[in-house]
Protein backbone atom coordinates (compact mmCIF):
# COMPACT_ATOMS: atom_id res chain seq x y z
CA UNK A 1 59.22 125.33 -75.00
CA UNK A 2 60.99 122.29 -73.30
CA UNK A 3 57.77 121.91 -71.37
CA UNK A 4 55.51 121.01 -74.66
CA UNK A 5 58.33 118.24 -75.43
CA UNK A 6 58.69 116.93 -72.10
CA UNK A 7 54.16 117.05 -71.88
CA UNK A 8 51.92 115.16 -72.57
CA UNK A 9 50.02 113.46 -75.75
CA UNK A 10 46.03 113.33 -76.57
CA UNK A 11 45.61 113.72 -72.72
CA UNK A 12 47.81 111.00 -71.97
CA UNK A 13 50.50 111.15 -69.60
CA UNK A 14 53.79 109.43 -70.20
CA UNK A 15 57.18 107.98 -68.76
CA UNK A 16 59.96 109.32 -70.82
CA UNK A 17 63.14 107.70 -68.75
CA UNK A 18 64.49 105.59 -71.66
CA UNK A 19 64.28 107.90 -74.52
CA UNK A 20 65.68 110.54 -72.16
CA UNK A 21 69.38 108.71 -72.66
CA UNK A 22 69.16 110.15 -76.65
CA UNK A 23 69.18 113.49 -75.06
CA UNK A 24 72.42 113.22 -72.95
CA UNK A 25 75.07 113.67 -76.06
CA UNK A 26 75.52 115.38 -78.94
CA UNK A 27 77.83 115.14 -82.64
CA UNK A 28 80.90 117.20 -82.95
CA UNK A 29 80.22 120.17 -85.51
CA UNK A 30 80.23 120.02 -89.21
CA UNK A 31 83.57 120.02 -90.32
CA UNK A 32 83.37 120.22 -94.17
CA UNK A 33 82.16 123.65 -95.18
CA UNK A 34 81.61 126.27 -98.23
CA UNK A 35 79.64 129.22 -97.21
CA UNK A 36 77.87 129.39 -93.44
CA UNK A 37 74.97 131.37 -92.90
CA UNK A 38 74.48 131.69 -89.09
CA UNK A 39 70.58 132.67 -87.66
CA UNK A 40 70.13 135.47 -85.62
CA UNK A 41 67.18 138.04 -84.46
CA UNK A 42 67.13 139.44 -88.47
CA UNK A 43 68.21 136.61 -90.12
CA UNK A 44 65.33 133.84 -89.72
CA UNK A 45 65.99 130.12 -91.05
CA UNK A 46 63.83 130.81 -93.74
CA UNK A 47 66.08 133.60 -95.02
CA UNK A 48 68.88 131.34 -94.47
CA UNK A 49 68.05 128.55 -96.49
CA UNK A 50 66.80 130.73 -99.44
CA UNK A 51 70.33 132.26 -99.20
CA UNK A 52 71.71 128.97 -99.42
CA UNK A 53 69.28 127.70 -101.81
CA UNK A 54 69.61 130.40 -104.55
CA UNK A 55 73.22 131.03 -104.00
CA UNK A 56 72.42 134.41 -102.77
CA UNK A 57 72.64 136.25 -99.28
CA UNK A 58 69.14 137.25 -97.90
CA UNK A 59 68.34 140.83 -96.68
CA UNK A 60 69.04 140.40 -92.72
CA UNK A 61 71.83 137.55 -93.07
CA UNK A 62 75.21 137.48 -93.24
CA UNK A 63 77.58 135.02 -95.22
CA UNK A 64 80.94 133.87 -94.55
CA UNK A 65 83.24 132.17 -97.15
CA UNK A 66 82.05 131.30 -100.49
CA UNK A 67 78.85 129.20 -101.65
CA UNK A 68 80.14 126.36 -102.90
CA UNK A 69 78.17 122.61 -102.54
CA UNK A 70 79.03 121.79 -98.70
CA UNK A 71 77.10 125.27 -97.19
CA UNK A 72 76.16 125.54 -93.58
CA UNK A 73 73.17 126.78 -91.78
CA UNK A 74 74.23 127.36 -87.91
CA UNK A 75 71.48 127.28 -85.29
CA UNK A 76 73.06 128.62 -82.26
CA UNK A 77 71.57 127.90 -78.83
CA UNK A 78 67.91 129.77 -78.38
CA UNK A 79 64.59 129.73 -80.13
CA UNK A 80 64.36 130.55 -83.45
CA UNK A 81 60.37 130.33 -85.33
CA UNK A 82 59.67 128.94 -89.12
CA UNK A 83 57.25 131.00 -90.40
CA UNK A 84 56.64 129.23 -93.37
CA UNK A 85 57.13 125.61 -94.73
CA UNK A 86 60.93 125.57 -96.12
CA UNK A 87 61.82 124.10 -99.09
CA UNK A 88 65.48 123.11 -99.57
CA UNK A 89 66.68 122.37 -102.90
CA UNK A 90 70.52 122.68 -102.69
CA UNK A 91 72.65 119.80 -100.19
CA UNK A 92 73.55 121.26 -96.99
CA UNK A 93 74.23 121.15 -93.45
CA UNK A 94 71.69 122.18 -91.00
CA UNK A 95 74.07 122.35 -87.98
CA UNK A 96 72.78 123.05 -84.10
CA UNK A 97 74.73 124.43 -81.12
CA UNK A 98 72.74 121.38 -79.15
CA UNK A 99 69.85 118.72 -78.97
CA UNK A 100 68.10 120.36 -76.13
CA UNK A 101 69.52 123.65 -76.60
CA UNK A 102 68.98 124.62 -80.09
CA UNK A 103 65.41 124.95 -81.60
CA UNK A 104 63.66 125.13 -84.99
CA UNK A 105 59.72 125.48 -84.17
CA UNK A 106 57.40 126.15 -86.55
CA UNK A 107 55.03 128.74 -85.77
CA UNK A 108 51.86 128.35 -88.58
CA UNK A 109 49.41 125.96 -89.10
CA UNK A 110 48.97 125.22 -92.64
CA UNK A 111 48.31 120.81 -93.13
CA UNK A 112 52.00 121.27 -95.06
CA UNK A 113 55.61 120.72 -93.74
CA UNK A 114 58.15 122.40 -91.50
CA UNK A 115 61.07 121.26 -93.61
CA UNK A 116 61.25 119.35 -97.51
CA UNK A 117 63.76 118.21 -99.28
CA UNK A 118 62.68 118.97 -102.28
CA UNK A 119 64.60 117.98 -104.73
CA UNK A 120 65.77 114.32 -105.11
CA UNK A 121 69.69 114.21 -106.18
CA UNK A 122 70.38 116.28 -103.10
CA UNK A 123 71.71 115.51 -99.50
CA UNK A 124 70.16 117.40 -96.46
CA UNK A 125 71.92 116.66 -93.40
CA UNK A 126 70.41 118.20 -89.91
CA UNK A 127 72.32 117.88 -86.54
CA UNK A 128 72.06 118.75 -83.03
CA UNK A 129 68.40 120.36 -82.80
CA UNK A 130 65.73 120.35 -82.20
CA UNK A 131 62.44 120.71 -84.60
CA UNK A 132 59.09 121.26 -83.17
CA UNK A 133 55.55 122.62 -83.50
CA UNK A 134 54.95 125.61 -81.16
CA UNK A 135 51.37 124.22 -81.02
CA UNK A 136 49.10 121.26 -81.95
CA UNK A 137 49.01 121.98 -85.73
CA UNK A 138 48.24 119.40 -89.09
CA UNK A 139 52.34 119.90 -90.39
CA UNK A 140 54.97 117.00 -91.06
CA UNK A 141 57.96 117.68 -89.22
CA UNK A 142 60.44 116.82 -92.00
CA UNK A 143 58.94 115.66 -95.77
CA UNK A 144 61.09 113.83 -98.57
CA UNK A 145 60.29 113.10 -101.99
CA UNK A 146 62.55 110.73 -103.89
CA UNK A 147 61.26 110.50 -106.98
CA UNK A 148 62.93 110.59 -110.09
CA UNK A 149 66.79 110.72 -108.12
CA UNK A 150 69.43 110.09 -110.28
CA UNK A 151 71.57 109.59 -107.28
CA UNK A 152 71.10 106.58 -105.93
CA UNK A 153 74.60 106.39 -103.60
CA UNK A 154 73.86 108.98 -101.22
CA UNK A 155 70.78 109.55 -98.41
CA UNK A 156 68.46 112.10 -99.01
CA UNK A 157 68.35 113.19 -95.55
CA UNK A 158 70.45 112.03 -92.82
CA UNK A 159 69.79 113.30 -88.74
CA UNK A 160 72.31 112.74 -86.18
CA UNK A 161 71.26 113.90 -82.83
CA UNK A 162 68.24 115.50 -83.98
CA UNK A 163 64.92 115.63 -81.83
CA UNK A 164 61.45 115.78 -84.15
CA UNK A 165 58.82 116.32 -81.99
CA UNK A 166 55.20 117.74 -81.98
CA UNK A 167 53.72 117.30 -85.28
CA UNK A 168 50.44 116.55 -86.48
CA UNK A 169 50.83 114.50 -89.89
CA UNK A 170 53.62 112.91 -89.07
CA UNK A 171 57.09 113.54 -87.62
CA UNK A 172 59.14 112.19 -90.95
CA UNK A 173 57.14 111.81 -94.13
CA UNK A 174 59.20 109.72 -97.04
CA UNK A 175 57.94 109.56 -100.66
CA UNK A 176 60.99 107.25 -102.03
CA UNK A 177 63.49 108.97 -100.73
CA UNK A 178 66.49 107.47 -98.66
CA UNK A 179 66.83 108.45 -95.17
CA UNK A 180 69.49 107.65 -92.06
CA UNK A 181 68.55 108.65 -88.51
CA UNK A 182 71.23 107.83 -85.49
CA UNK A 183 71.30 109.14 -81.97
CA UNK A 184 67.60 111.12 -83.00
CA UNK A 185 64.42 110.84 -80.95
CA UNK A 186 61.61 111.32 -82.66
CA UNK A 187 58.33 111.38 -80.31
CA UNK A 188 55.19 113.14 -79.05
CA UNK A 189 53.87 113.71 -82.85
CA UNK A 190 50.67 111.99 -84.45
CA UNK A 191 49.18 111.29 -88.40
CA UNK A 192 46.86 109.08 -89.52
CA UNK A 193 49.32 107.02 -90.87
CA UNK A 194 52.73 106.38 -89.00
CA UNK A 195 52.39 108.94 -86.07
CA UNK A 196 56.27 108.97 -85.81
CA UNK A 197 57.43 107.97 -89.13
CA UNK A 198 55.44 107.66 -92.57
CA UNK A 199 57.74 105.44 -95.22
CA UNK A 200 56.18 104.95 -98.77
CA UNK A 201 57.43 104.59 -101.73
CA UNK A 202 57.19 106.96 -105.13
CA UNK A 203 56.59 106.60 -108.68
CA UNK A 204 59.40 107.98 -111.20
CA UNK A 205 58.31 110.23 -114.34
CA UNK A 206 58.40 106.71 -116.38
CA UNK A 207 55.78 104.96 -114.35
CA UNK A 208 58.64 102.93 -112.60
CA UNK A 209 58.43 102.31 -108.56
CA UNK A 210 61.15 103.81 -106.20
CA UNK A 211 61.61 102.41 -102.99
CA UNK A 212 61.52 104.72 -99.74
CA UNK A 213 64.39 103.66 -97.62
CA UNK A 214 64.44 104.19 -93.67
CA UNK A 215 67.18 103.07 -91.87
CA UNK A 216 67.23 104.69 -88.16
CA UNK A 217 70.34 103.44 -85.88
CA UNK A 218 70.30 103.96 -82.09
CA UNK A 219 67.62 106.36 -81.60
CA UNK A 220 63.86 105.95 -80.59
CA UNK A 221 60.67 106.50 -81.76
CA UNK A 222 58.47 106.66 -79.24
CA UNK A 223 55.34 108.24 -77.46
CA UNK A 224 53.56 108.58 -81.01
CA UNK A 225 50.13 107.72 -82.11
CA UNK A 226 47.79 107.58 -85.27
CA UNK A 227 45.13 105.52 -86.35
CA UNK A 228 47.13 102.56 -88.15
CA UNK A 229 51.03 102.38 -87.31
CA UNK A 230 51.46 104.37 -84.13
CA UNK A 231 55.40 104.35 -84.13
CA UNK A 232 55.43 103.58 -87.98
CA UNK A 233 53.85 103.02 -91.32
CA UNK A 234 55.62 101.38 -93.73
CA UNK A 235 55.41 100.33 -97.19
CA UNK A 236 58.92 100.64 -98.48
CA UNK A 237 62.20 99.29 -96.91
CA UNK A 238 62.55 99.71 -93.16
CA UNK A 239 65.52 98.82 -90.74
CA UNK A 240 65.67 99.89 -87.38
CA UNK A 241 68.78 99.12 -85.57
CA UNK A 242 69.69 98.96 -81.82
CA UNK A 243 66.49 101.31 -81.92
CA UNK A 244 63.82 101.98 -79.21
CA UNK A 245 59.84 101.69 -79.84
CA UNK A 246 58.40 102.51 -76.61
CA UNK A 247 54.53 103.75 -75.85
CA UNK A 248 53.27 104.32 -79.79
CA UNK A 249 49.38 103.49 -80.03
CA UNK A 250 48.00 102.56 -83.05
CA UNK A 251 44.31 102.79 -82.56
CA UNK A 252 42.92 100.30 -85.08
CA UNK A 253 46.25 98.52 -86.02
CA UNK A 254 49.98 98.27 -85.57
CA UNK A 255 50.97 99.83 -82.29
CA UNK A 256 54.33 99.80 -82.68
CA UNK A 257 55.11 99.32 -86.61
CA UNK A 258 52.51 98.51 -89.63
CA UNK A 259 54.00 97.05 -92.71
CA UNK A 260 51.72 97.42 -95.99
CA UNK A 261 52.49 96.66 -99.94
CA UNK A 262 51.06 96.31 -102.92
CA UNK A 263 51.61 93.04 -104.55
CA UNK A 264 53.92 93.95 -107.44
CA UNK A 265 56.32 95.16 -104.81
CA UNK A 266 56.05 93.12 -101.63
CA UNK A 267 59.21 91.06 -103.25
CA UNK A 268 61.08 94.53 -102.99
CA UNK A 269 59.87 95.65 -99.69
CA UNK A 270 61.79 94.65 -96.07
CA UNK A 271 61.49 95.05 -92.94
CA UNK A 272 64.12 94.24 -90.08
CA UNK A 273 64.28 95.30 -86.30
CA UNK A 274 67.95 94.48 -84.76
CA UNK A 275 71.12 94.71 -83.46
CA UNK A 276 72.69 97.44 -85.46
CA UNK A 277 76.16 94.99 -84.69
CA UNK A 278 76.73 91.35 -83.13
CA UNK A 279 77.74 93.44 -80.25
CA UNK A 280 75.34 96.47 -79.87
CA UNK A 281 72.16 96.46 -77.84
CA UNK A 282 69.19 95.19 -79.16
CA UNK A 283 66.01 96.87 -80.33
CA UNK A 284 63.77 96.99 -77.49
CA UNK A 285 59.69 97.65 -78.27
CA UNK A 286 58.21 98.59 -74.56
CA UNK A 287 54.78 99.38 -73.96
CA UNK A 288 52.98 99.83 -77.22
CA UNK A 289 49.34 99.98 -77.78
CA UNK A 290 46.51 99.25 -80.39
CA UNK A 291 42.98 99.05 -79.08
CA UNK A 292 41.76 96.18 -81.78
CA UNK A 293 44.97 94.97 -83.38
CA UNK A 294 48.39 93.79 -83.21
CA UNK A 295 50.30 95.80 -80.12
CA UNK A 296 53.40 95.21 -81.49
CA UNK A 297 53.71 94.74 -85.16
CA UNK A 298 51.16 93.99 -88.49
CA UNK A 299 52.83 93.15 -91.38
CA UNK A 300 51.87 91.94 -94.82
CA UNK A 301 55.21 91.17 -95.63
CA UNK A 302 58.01 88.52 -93.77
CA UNK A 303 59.90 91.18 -90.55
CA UNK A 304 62.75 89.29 -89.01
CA UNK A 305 62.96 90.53 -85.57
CA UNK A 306 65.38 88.20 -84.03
CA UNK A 307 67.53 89.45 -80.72
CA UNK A 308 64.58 92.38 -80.10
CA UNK A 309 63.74 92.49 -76.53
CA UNK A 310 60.61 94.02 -75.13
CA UNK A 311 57.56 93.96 -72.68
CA UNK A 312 54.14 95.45 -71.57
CA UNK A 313 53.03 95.14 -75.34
CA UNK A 314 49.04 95.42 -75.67
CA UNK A 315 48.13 91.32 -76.91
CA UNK A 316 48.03 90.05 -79.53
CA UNK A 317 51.49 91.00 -79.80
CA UNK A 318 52.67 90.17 -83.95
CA UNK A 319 50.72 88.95 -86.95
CA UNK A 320 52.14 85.70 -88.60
CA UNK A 321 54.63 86.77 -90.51
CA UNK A 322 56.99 88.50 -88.00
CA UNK A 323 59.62 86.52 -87.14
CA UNK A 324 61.34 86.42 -83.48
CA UNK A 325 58.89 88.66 -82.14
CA UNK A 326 59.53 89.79 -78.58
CA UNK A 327 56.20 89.65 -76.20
């Protein structure tokens, strides 16, 4: 398992020794909780999160306390397979025993998703794990649709120490939702759009636009690739702080990070790459790739990138309207 992380992508081989640091420490364990549900050799995270989900324990699991709105899923250390794309449609915590230690790996090939949140007024929080594909396959990692939320306060899906890794349509796929990453890694997976990260936006039940929101805070997305956007696509709201963009390949455009919008919403979209504090490191784009376009960034809209640091970028580096780009 650790050796299809640690690999190689497309036939390429690849130096690792930066995003390696996001692997070194973890989060302290949920501390908030209602019922926990913890997975074993008969109770599979699918069974889990339909116990969670319908507020009823699944032949093969085993429940402690009492559902409630703050339930746990616990992942111990091992290898444990998703069988099937899984759907969560209650808020709760998906909780690891560690980054490297504890994995989720999806073990079908169907062009769907490991893991959705599927409905938008919840919060699905994921710590120390990893998800993966067990093999090449057409899945997203992690898929969020944000449409028609009524709560606007809260993320849709947060990840704090989370590795996403493997996938073949995209590591993180947003459809308007809201979504935090810190301390995650999210590499090694490819789409055709956003190899690492895919952030759109979605259209409410009354024809009004939501914005997809991705904020990610000292983690990396790196070693990724698809044909426009290898790091990221992005049409919504993006903000990467004190983040790392290392060795993405974008084959016709954006090697790095591609920023698209329609017209009736490029007054609403953003897109920032910085110092997540005066005082924090900056984010550093190394190495990124795009055989007949911009290595580093294409954007349609203004992306202030003032502070970022970076080198080895495929030329030309940033289209016009990137601002402070590093070279």
């Amino acid at each position: 398992m650790n050796s299809t992380i640690f690999g190689t992508a497309s036939g390429r081989s690849h130096h690792v020794t930066l995003v390696m640091l996001l692997l070194l420490t973890s989060a302290s364990a949920a501390t908030a909780e209602a019922a926990t549900i913890t997975l074993n050799s008969t109770c599979t995270f699918v069974k889990a999160v339909a116990s969670i989900n319908t507020q009823t324990t699944q032949s093969g699991c085993v429940r402690s306390g009492t559902y409630g709105s703050s339930d746990t899923v616990v992942v111990p250390n091992g290898t444990y397979n998703i069988d099937s794309s899984v759907d969560i449609r209650r808020s709760m915590t998906i909780h690891g025993g560690g980054k490297t230690t504890a994995y989720l790996q999806t073990t079908f090939a169907s062009y769907a998703y490991a893991i959705k949140v599927a409905m938008p007024s919840i919060v699905a929080k994921l710590d120390n794990l990893t998800l993966t594909a067990a093999f090449a396959n057409g899945d997203t990692g992690i898929s969020v649709n944000g449409e028609n939320d009524t709560n606007l306060n809260d993320n849709n899906l947060e990840l704090n120490y989370v590795v996403v890794a493997g996938f073949g349509n995209s590591g993180i796929y947003n459809q308007g939702g809201r979504i935090l990453v810190q301390n995650t890694l999210i590499y090694l997976n490819s789409g055709a759009w956003g190899g690492g990260v895919l952030n759109t936006n979605g259209q409410n039940s009354n024809g009004s636009w939501v914005m997809g929101s991705f904020v990610a805070k000292y983690s990396a997305i790196s070693i990724n690739q698809a044909n426009i956007g290898g790091g990221v696509y992005n049409t919504g709201k993006l903000d990467l702080r004190s983040t790392l963009l290392q060795q993405n390949y974008g084959v016709y455009e954006g090697g790095a990070i591609y920023v698209d919008s329609i017209d009736e919403l490029k007054s609403r979209a953003s897109c920032n790459v910085r110092r997540d504090t005066a005082s924090a490191a900056p984010s550093e784009i190394d190495d990124n790739v795009s055989d007949s376009g911009f290595g580093i960034i294409s954007t349609v809209i203004p992306c202030a990138m003032a502070g970022t640091i970076g080198s080895g970028n495929s030329s030309p580096y940033c289209s016009a309207l990137a601002t402070g780009c590093p070279q």
